[in-house]
C-alpha atoms as a PDB file:
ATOM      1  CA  UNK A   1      22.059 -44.594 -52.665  1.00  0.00           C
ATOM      2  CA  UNK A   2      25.124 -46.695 -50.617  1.00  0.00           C
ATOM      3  CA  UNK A   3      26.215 -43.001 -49.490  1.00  0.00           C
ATOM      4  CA  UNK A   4      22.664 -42.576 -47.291  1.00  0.00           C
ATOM      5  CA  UNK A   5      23.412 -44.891 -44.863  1.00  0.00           C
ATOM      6  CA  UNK A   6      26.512 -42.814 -43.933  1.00  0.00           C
ATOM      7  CA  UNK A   7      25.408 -39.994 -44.388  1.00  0.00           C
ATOM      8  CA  UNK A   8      22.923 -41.080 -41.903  1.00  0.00           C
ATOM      9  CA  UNK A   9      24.996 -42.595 -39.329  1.00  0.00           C
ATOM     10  CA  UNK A  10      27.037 -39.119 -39.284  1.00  0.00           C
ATOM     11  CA  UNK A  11      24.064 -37.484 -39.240  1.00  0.00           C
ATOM     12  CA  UNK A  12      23.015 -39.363 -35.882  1.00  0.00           C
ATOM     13  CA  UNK A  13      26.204 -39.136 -34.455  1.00  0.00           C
ATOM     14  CA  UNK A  14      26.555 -35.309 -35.054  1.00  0.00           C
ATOM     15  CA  UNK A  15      23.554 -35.038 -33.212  1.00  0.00           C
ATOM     16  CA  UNK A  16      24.379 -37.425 -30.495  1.00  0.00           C
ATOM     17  CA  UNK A  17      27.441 -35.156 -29.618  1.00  0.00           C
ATOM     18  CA  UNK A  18      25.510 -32.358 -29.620  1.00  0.00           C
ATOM     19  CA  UNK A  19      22.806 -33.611 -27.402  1.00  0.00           C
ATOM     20  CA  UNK A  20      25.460 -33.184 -24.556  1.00  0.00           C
ATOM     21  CA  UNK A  21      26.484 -29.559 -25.271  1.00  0.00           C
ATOM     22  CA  UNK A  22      22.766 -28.843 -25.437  1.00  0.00           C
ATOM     23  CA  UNK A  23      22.157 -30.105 -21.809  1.00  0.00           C
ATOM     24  CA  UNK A  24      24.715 -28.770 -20.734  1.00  0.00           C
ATOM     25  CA  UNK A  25      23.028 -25.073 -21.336  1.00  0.00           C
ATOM     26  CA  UNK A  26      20.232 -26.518 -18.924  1.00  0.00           C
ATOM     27  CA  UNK A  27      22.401 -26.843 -15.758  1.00  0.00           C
ATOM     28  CA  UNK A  28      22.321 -23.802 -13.524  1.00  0.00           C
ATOM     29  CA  UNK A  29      24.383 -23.432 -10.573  1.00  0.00           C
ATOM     30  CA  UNK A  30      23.616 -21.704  -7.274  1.00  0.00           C
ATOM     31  CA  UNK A  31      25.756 -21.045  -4.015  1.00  0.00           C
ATOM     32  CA  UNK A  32      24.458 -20.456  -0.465  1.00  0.00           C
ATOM     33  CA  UNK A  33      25.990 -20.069   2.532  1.00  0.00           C
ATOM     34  CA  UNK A  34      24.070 -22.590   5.767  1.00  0.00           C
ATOM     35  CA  UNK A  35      21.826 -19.921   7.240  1.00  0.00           C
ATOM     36  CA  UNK A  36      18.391 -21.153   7.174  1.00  0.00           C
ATOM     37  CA  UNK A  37      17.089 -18.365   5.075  1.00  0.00           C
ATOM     38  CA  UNK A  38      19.686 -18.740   2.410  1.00  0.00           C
ATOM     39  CA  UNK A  39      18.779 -22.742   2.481  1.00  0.00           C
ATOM     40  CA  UNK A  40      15.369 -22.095   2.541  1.00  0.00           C
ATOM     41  CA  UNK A  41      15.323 -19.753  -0.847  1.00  0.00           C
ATOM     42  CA  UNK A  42      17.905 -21.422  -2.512  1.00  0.00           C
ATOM     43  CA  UNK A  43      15.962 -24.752  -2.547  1.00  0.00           C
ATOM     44  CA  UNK A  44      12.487 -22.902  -3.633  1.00  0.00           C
ATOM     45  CA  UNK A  45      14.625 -21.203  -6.562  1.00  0.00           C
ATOM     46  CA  UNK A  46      16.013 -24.835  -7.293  1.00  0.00           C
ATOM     47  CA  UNK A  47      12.675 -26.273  -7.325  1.00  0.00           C
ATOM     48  CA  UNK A  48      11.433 -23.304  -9.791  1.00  0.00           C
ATOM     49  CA  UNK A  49      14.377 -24.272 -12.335  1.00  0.00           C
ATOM     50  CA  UNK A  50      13.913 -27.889 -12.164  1.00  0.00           C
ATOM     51  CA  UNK A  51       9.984 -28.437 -11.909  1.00  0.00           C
ATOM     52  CA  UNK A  52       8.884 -25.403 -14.078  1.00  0.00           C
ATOM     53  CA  UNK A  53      11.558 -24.833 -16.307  1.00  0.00           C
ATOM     54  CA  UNK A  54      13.391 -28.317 -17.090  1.00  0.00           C
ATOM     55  CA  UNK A  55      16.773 -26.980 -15.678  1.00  0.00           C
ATOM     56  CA  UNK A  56      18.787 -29.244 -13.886  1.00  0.00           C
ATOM     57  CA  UNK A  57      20.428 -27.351 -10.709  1.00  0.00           C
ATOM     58  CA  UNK A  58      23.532 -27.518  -8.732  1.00  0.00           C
ATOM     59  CA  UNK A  59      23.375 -26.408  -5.017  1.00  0.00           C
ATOM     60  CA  UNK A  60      26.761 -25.352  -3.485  1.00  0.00           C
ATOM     61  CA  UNK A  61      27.198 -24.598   0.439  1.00  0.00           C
ATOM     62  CA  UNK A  62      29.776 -22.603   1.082  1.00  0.00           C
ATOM     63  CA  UNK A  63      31.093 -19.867   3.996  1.00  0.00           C
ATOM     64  CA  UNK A  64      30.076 -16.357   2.497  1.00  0.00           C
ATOM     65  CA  UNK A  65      33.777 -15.383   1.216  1.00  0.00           C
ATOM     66  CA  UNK A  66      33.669 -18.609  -0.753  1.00  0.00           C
ATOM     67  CA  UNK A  67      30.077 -17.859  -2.197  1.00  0.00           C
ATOM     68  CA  UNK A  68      30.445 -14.304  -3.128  1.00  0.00           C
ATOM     69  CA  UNK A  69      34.254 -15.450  -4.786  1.00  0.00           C
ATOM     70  CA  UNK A  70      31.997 -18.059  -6.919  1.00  0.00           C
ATOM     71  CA  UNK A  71      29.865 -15.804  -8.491  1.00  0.00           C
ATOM     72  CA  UNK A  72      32.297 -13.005  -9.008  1.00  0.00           C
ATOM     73  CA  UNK A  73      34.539 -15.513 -10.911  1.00  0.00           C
ATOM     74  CA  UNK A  74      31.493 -17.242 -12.408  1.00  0.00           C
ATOM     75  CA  UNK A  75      31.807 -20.919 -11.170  1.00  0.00           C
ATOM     76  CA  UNK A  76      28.277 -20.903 -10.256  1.00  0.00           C
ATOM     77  CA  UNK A  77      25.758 -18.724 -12.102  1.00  0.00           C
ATOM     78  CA  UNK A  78      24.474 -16.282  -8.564  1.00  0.00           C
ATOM     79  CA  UNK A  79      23.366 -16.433  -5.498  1.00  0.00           C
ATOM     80  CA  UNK A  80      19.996 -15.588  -3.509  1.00  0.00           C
ATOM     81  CA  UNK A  81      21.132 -14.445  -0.065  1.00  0.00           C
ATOM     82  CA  UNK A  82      23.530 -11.147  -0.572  1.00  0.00           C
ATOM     83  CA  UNK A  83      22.698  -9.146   2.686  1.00  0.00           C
ATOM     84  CA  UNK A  84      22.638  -5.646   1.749  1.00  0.00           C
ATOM     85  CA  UNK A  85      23.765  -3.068   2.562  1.00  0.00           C
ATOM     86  CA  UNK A  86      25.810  -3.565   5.566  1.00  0.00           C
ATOM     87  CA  UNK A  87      26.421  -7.132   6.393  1.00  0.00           C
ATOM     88  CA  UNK A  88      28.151  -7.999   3.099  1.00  0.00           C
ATOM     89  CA  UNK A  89      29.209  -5.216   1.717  1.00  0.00           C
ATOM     90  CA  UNK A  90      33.304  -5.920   2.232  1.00  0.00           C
ATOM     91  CA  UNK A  91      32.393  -9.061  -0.162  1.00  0.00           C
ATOM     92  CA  UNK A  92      30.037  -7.259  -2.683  1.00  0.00           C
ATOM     93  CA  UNK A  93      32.948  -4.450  -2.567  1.00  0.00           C
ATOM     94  CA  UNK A  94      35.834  -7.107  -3.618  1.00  0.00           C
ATOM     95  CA  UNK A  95      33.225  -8.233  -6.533  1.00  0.00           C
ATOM     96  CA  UNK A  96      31.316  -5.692  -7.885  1.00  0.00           C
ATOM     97  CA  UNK A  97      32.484  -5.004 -11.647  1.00  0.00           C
ATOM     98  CA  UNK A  98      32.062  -8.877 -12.171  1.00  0.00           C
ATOM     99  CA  UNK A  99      28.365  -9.759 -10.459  1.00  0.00           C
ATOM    100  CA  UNK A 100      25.263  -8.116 -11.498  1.00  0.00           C
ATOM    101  CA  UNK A 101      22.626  -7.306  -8.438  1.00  0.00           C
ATOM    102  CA  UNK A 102      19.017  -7.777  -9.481  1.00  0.00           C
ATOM    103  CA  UNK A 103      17.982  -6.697  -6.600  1.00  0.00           C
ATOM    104  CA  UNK A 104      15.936  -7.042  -3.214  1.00  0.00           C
ATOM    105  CA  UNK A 105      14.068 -10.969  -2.584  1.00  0.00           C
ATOM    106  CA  UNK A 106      13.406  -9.576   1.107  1.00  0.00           C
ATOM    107  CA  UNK A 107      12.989  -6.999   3.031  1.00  0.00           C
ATOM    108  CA  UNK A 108      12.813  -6.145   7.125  1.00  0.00           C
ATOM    109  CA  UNK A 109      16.103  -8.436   7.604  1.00  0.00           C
ATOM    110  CA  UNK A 110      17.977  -7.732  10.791  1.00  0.00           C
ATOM    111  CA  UNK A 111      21.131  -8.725  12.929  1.00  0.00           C
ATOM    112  CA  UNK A 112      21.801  -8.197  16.089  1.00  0.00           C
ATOM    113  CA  UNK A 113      22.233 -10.135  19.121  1.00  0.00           C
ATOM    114  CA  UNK A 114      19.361 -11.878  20.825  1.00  0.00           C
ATOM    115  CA  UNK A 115      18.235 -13.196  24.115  1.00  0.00           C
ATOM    116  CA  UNK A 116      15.474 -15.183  25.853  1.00  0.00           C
ATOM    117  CA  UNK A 117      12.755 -12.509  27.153  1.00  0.00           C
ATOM    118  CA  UNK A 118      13.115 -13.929  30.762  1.00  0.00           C
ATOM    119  CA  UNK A 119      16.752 -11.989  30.754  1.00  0.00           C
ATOM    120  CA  UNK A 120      16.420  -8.916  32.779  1.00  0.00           C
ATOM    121  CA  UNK A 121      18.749  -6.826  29.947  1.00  0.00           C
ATOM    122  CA  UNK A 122      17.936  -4.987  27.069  1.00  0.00           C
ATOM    123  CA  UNK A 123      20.983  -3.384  25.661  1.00  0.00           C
ATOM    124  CA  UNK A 124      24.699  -4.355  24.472  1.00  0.00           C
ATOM    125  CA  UNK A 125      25.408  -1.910  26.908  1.00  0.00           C
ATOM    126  CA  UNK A 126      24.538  -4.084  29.430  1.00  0.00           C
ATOM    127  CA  UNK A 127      26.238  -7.040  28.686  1.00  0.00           C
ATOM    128  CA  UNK A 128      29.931  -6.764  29.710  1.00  0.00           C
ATOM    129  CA  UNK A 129      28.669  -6.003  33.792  1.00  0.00           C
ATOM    130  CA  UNK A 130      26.346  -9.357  33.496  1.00  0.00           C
ATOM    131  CA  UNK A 131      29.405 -11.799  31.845  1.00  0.00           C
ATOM    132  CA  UNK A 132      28.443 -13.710  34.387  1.00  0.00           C
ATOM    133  CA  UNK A 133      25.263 -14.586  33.910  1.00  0.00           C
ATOM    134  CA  UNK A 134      26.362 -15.499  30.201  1.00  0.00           C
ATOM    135  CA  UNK A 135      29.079 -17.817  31.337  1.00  0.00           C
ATOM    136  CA  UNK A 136      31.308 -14.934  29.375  1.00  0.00           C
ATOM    137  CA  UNK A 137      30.192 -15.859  26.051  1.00  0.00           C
ATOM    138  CA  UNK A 138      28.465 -14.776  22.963  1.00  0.00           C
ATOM    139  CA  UNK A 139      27.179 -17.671  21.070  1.00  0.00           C
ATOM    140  CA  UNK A 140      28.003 -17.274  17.174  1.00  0.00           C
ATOM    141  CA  UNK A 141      27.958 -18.946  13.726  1.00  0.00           C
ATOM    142  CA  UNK A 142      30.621 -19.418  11.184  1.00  0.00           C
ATOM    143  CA  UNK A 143      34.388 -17.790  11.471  1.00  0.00           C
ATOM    144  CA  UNK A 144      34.077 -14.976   8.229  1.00  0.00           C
ATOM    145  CA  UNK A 145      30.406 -14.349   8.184  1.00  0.00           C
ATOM    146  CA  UNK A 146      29.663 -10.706   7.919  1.00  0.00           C
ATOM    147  CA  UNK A 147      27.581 -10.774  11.571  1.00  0.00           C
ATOM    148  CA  UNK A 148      30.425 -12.317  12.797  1.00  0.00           C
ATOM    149  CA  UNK A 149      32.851  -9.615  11.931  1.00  0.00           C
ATOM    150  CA  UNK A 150      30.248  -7.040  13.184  1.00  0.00           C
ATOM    151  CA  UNK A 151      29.904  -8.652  16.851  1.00  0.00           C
ATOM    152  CA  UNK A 152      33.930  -8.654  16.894  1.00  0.00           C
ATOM    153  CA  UNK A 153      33.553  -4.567  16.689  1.00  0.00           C
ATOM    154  CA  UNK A 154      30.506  -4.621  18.745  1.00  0.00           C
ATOM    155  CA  UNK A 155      33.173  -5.902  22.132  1.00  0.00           C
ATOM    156  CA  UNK A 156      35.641  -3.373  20.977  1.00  0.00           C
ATOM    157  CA  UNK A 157      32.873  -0.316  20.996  1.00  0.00           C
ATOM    158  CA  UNK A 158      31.095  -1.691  23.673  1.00  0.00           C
ATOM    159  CA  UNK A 159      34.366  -2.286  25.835  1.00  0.00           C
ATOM    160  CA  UNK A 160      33.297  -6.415  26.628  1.00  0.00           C
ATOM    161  CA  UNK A 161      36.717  -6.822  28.504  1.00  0.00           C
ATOM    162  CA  UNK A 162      35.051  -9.662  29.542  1.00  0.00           C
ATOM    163  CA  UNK A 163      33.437 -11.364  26.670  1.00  0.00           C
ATOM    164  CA  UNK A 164      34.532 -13.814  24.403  1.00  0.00           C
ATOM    165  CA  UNK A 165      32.580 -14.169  20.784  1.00  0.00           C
ATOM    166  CA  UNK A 166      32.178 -18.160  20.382  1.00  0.00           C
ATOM    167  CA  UNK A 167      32.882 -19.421  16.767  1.00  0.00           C
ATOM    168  CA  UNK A 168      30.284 -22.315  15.365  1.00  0.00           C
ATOM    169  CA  UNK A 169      27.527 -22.576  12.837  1.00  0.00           C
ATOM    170  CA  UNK A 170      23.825 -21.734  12.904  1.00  0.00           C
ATOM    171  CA  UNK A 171      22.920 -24.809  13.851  1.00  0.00           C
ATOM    172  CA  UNK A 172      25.335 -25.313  17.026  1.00  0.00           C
ATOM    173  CA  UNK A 173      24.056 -21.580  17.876  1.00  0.00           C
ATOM    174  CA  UNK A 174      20.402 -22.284  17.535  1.00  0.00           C
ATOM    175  CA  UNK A 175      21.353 -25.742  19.952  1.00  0.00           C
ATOM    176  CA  UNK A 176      22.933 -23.945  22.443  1.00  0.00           C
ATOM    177  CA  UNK A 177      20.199 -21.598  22.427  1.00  0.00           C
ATOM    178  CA  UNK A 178      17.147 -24.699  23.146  1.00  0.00           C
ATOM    179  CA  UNK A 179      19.717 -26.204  25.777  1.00  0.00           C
ATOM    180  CA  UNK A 180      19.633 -22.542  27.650  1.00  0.00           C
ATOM    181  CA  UNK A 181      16.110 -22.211  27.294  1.00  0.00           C
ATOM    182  CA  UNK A 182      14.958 -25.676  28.307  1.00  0.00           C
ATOM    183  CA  UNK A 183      16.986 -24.688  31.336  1.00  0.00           C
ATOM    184  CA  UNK A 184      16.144 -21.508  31.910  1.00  0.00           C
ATOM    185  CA  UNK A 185      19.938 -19.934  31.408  1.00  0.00           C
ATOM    186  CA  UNK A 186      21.379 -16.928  30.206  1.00  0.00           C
ATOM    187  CA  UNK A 187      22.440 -17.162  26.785  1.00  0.00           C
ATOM    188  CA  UNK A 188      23.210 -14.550  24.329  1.00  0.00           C
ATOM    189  CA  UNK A 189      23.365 -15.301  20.296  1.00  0.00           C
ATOM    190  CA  UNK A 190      24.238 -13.831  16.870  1.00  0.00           C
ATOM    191  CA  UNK A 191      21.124 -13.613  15.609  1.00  0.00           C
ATOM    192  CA  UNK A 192      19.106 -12.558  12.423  1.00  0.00           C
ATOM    193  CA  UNK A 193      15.774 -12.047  10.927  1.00  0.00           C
ATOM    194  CA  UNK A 194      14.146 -13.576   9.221  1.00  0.00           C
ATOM    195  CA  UNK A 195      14.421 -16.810  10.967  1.00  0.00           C
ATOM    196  CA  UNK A 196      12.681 -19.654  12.386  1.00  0.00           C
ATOM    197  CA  UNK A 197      13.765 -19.505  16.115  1.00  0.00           C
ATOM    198  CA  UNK A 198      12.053 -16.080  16.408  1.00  0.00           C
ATOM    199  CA  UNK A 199       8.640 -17.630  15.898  1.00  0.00           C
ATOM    200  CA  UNK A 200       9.757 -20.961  18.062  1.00  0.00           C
ATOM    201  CA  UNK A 201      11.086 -18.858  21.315  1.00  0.00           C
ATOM    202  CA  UNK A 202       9.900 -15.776  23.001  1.00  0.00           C
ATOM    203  CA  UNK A 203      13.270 -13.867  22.233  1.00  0.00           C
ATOM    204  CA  UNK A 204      14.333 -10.200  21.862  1.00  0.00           C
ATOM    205  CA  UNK A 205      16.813  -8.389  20.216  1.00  0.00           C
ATOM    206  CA  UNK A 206      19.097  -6.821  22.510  1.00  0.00           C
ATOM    207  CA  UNK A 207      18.911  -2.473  21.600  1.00  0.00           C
ATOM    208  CA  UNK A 208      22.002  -0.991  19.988  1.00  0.00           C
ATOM    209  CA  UNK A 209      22.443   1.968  20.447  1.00  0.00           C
ATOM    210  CA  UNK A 210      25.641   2.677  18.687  1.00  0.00           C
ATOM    211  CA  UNK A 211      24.893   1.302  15.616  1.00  0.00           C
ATOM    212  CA  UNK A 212      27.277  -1.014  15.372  1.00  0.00           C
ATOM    213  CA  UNK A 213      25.217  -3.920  13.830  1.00  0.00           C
ATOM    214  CA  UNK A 214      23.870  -2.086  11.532  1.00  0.00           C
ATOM    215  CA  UNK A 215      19.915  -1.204  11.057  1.00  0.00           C
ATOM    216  CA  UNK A 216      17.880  -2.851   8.956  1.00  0.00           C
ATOM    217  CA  UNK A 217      18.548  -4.632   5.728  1.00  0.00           C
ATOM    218  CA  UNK A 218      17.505  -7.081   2.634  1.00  0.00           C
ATOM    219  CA  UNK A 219      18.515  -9.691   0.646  1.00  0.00           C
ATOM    220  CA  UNK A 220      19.260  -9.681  -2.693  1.00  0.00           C
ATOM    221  CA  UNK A 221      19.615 -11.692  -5.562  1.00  0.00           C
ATOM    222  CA  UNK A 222      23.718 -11.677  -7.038  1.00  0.00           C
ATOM    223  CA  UNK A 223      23.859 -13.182 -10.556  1.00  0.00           C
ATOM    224  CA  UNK A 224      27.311 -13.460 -12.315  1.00  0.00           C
ATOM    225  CA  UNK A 225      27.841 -10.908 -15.400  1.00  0.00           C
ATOM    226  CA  UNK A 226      27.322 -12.667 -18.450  1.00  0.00           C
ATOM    227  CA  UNK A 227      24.063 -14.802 -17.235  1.00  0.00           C
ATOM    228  CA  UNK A 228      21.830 -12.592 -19.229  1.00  0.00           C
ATOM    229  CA  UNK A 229      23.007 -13.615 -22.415  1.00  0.00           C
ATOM    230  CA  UNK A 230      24.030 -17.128 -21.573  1.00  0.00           C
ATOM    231  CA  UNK A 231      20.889 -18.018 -20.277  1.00  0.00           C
ATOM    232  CA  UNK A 232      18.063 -15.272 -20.645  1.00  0.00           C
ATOM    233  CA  UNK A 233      15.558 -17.320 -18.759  1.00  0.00           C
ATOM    234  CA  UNK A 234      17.178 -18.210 -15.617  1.00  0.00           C
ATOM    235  CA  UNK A 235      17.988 -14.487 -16.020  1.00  0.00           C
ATOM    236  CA  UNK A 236      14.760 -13.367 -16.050  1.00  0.00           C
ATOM    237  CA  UNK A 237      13.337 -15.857 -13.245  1.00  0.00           C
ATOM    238  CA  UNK A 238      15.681 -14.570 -11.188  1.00  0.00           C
ATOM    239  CA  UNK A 239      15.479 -10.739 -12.004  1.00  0.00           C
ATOM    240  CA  UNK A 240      11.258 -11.360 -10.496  1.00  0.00           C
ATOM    241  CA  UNK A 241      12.084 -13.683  -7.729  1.00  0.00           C
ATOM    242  CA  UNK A 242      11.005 -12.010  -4.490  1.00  0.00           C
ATOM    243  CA  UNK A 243       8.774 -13.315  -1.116  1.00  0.00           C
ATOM    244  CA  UNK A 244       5.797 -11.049  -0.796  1.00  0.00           C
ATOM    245  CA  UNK A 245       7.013 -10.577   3.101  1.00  0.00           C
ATOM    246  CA  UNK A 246       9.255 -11.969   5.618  1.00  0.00           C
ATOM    247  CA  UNK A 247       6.653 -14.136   7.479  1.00  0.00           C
ATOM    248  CA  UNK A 248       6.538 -15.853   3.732  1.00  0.00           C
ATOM    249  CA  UNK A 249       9.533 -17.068   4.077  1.00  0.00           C
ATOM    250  CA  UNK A 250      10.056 -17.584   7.811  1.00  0.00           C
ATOM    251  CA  UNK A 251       7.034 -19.775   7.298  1.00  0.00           C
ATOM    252  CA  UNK A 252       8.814 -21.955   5.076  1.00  0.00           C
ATOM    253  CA  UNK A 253      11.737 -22.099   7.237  1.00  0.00           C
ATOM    254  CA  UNK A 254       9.728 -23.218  10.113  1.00  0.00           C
ATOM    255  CA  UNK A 255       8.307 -26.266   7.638  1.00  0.00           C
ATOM    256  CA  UNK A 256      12.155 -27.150   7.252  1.00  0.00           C
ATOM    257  CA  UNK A 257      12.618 -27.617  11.075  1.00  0.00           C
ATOM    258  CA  UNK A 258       9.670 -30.224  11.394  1.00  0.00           C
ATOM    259  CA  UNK A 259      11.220 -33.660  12.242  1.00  0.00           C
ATOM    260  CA  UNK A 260      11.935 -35.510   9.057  1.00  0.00           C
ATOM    261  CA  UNK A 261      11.672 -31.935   7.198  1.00  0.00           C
ATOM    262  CA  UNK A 262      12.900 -32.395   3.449  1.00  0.00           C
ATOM    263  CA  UNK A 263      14.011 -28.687   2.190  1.00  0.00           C
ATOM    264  CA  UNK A 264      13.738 -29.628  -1.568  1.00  0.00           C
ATOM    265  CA  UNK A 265       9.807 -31.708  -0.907  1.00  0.00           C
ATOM    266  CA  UNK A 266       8.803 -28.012   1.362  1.00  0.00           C
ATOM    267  CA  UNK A 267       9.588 -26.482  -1.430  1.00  0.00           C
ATOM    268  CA  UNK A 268       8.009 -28.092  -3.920  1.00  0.00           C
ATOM    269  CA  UNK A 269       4.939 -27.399  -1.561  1.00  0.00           C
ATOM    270  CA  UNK A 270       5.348 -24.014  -1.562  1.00  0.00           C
ATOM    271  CA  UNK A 271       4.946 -23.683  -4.937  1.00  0.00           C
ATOM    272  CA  UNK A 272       1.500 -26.207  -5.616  1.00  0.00           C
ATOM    273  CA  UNK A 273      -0.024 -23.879  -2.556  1.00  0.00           C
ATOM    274  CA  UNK A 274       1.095 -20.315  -4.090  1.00  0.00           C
ATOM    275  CA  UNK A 275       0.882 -20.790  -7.805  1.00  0.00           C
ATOM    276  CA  UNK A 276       0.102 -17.024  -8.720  1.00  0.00           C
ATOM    277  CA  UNK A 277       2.688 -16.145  -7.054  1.00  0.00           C
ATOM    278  CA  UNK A 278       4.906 -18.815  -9.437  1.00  0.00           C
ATOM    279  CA  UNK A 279       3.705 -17.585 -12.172  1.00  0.00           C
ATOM    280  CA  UNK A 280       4.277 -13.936 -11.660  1.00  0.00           C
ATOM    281  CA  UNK A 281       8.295 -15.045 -11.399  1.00  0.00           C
ATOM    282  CA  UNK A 282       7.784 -16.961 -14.072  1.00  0.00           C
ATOM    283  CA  UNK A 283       6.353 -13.844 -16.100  1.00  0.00           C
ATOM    284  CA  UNK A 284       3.061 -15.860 -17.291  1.00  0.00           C
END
């Protein structure tokens, strides 16, 4: 009978180091570069996990290189923003035996280059003989992204002697673009859909009729290899995570650009206002 007590104090303490490794199975981790689409579905996945599902997630931002590097070597469990098939398909490429693709979250996506609808163009062809008019620049995002890499060949085909692609972010992009249309200015951007700004501003893509930025595209889902037997669940959730259509999501995006906006508290909306739709991805 004196052995019980130890035998119950190892007991407890057996199970008090194992309470630790058992959390730790419960801890997902995601990566996402700062577009406001990959935000935006990153933080209603996160909200899935963590209010439906008792995980406790890790959010990573990171430039696209570093996010698609992540997954591939598994130091965060996938990604939901892989656009397919052109815009990252040097990164899927360097990857591929190592992630698993579960497929399309999106459809209709799009990059290209954008402008107010008070500018008089309408194609890329246009652009070098009005550098002007632009102040000779092309307002981008961030160095490595795979638009970015695209509007570099763009003023090679297009022969933009006089053009200069502007490195930045998506957020300095989207300011220069309210600055130049609160003043009525020329401005030309990187641009993509979906995205907020499109339903803010009256803007159109600029035609191109080369090609070179590719037609249109989706987004897929990138899980690292392995996730399917390390954590079936998460696996599965992720595997039937889709929008039902673009506006969906641009709808959510435009939530996160209300002053005050709280990505994580929009998304938690989004889910008590579509709950069939949570349930589908959550296969109940």
């Amino acid at each position: 009978m004196k052995r019980i007590p130890t035998l119950l104090l190892s007991l407890a303490l057996c199970l008090g180091l194992a309470l630790p490794a058992a959390g730790a199975d419960k801890k997902v981790r995601l990566a996402y570069v700062e577009w406001d689409c990959a935000a935006t579905s990153t933080a209603v996945v996160q909200a899935v996990l963590q209010e439906e599902m008792g995980y406790r997630v890790e959010t990573l931002p990171v430039a696209a290189a570093a996010m698609w590097q992540a997954v591939g070597v598994g130091d965060v469990d996938g990604m939901v923003t892989a656009w397919l098939p052109v815009t990252h398909a040097d990164y899927l490429a360097s990857v591929r035996d190592r992630v698993e693709n579960l497929g399309p979250i999106v459809g209709g996506a799009k990059l290209g280059w954008a402008v107010p609808d008070y500018v008089t163009i309408d194609s890329l062809e246009e652009v070098d003989a009005a550098a002007g008019k632009f102040d000779g620049k092309i307002i981008g995002i961030d160095p490595g992204a795979g638009l970015m890499k695209l509007s570099e060949q763009a003023l090679k085909d297009y022969g933009m002697d006089r053009m200069e692609l502007m490195e930045g972010s998506g957020a300095t992009m989207t300011a220069a673009l309210a600055d130049a249309i609160r003043n009525g200015k020329w401005i030309a951007v990187t641009a993509w859909s979906p995205h907020w700004m499109f339903g803010k501003w009256r803007l159109k893509y600029l035609k191109d009729p080369k090609g070179v930025l590719g037609g249109e595209e989706h987004i897929d889902t990138i899980v690292r290899k392995g996730l399917k037997a390390d954590k079936p669940e998460v696996h599965a959730f992720l595997d039937r995570f889709a929008w039902e259509s673009p506006e969906q999501l641009q709808t959510v995006m435009a939530w996160n650009q209300e002053p005050g906006a709280d990505r994580y508290a929009n998304a938690k909306r989004f889910l008590a206002e579509n709950p069939e739709l949570v349930r589908r991805w959550l296969g109940r």
